[in-house]
Protein backbone atom coordinates (compact mmCIF):
# COMPACT_ATOMS: atom_id res chain seq x y z
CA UNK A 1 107.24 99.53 106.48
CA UNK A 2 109.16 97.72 103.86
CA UNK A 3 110.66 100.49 102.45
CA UNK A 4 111.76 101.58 105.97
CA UNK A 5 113.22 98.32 106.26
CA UNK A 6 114.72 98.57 102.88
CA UNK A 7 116.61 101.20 103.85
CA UNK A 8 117.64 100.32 107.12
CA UNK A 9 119.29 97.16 106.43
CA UNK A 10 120.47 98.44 102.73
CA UNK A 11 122.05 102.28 104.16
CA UNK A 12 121.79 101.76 107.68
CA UNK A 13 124.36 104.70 107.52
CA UNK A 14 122.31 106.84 106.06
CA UNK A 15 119.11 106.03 107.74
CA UNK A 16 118.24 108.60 110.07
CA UNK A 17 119.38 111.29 106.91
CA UNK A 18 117.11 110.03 104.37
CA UNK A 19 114.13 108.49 106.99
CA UNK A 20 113.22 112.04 108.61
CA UNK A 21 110.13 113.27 109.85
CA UNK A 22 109.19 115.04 107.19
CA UNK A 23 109.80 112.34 104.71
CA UNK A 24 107.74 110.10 107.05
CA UNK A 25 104.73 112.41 106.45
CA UNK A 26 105.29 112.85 102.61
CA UNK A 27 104.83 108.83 102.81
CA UNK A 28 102.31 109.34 104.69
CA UNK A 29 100.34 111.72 102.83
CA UNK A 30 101.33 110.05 99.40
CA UNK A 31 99.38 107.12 100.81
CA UNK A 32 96.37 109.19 102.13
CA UNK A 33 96.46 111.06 98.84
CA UNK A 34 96.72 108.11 96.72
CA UNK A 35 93.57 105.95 98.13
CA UNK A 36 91.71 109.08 98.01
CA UNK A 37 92.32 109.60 94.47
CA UNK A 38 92.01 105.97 93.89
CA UNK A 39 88.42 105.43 95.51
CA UNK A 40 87.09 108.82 94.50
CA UNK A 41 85.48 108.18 91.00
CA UNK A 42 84.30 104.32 92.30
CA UNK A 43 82.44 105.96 94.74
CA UNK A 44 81.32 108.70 92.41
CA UNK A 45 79.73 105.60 90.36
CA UNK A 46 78.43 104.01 93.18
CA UNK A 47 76.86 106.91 94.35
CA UNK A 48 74.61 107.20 91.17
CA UNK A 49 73.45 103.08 91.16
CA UNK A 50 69.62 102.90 91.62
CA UNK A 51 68.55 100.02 94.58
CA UNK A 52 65.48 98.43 94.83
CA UNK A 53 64.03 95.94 97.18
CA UNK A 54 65.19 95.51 101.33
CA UNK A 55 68.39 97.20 100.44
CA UNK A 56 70.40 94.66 103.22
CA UNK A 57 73.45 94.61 102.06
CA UNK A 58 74.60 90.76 102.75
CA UNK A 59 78.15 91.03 104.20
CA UNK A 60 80.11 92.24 107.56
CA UNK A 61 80.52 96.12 106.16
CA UNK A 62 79.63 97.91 102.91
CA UNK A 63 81.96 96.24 100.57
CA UNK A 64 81.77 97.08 96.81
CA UNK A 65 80.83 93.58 95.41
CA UNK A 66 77.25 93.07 97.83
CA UNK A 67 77.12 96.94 97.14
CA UNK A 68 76.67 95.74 93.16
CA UNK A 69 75.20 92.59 93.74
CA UNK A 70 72.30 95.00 95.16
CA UNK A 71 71.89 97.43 92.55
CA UNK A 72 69.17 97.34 90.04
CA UNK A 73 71.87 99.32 87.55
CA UNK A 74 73.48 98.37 85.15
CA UNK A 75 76.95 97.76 86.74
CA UNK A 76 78.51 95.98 84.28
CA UNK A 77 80.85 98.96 83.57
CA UNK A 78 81.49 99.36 87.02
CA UNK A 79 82.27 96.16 87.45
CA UNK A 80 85.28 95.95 84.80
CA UNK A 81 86.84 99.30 86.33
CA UNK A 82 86.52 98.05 89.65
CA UNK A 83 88.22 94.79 88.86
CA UNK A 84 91.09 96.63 87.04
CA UNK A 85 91.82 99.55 89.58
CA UNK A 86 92.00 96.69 92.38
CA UNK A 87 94.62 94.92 90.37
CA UNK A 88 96.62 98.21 89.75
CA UNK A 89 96.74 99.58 93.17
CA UNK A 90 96.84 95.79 95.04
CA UNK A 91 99.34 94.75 92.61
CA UNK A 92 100.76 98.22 92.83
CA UNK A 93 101.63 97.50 96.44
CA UNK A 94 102.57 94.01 96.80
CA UNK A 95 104.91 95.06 93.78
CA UNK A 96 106.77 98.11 95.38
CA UNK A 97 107.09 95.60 98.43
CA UNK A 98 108.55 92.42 96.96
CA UNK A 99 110.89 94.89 95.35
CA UNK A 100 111.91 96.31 98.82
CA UNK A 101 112.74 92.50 100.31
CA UNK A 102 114.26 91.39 97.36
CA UNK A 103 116.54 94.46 97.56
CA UNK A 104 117.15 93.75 101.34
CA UNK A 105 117.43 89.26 100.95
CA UNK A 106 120.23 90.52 98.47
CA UNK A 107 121.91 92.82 101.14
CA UNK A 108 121.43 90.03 103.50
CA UNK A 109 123.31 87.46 101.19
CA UNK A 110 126.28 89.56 101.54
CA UNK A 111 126.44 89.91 105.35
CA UNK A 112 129.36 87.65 105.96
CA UNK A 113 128.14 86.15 109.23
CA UNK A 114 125.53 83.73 109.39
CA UNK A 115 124.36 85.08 112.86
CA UNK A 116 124.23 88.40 111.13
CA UNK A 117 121.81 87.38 108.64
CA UNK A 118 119.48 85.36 111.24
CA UNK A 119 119.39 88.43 113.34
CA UNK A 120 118.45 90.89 110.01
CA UNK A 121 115.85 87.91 108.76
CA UNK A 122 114.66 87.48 112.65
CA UNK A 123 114.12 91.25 111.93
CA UNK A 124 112.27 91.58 108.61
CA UNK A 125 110.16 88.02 109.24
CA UNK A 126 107.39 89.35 111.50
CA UNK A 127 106.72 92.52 109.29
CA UNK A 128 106.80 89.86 105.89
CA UNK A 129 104.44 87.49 107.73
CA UNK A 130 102.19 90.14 108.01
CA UNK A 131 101.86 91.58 104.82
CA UNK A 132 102.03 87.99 103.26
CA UNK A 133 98.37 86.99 105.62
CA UNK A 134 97.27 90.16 104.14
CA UNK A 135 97.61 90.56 100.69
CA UNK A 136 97.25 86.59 100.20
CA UNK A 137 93.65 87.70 101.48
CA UNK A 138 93.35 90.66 99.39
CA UNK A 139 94.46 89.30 96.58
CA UNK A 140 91.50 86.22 96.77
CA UNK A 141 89.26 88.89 98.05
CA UNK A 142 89.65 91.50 94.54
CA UNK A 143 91.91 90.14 92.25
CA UNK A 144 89.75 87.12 91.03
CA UNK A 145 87.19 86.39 87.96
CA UNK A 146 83.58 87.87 88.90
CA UNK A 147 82.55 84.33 87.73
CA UNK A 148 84.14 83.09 90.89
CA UNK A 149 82.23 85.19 93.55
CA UNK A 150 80.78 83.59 96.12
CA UNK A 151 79.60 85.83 98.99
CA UNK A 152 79.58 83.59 102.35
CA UNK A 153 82.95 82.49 101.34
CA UNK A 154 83.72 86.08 100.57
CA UNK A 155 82.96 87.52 104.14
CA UNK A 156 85.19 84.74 105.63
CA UNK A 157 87.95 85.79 103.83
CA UNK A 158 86.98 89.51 104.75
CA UNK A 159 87.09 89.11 108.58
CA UNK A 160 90.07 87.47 107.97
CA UNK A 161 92.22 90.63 105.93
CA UNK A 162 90.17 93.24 108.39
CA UNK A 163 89.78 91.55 111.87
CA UNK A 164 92.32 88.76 111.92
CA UNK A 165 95.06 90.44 110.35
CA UNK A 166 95.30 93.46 112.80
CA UNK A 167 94.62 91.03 115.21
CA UNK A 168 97.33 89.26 114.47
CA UNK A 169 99.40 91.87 114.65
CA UNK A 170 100.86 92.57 118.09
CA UNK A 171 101.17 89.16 119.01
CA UNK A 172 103.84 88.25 115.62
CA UNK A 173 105.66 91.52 116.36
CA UNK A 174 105.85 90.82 120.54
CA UNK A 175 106.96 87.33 119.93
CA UNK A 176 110.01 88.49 118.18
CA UNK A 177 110.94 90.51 121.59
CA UNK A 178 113.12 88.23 124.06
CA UNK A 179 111.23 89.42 127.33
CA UNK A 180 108.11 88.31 125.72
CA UNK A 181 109.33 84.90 124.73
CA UNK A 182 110.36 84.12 128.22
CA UNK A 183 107.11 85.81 129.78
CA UNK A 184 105.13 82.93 127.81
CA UNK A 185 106.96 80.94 128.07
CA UNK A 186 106.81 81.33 132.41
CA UNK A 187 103.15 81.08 131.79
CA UNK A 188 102.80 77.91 130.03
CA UNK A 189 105.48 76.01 132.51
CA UNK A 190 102.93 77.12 135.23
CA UNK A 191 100.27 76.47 133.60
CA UNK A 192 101.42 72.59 132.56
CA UNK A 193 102.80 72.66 136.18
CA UNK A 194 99.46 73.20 137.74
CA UNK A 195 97.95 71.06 135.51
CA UNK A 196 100.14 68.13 136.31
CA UNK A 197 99.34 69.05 140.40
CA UNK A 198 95.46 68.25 139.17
């Protein structure tokens, strides 16, 4: 999403030439392709760990870190490469999108009219919101000493990146949407009106 914003605020007139349907599935499949690749020899390791005991893992879903905390392996190894692939591909990311917005806050700069530039920054907040809850989440999740692990605090901060932030989702794009903002806002005068009537 950033890099479609990227490119329609940077060559709006050249948008719908470069952002075809095609090039929307080679993103696509890039993506798909690239965590593939990414989480295929992790869970090649993974898959040859020796467990011992109940075998619950202690978390929401079957996250890497309980998955090692588990094992009766050595996963020492494991550990390190773990640790260093999340780094390159969260890092990876958050890079190729700060990159994007920087490129489009400097086309912004040069928009001449200051209503312009609310309306493109009214445009580009709700997606930045977003991806700021998430990787801020990610990023305290993975990309943290092992020393520093601590597993109740670690399945907050999981619910939060993969239940709160999809949550979150609809309602910080719909408020952005004028017939929205006056739909709620109908509801809560109502709602303090009928209130006040009690």
């Amino acid at each position: 999403m950033a890099y479609d914003r990227y490119l329609a605020i940077c060559y709006p007139l050249r948008y719908n030439s470069i952002m075809t349907s095609k090039f929307c599935w080679s993103l696509a499949g890039a993506c798909w392709l690239g965590i593939f690749l990414g989480s295929l020899l992790p869970v090649t390791f993974l898959a040859k760990l020796s467990f011992c005991g109940a075998n619950i893992i202690n978390h929401y879903f079957c996250d890497v870190s309980p998955l090692l905390k588990l094992s009766s392996s050595d996963t020492s190894l494991l550990k390190s490469f773990f640790f260093s692939l999340m780094w390159v591909i969260i890092f990876g990311c958050l890079s190729f999108t700060l990159l994007s917005y920087a490129n489009i806050i400097f086309t912004i700069m040069k928009i001449p009219s200051i209503v312009g530039q609310q309306k493109v920054f009214s445009t580009c907040g709700s997606h930045l919101t977003v991806v700021s809850i998430y990787f801020c989440a990610v990023i305290f999740m993975y990309v943290r000493p092992r020393e520093s692990y601590f597993f109740e605090k670690d399945k907050l901060i999981s619910v939060f990146y993969s239940i709160l932030t999809p949550l979150l989702n609809p309602f910080i794009y719909c408020l952005r949407n004028s017939d929205v903002k006056q739909a709620l806002q109908k509801i809560i005068r109502t709602k303090m009106l009928a209130n006040q009537y009690m």
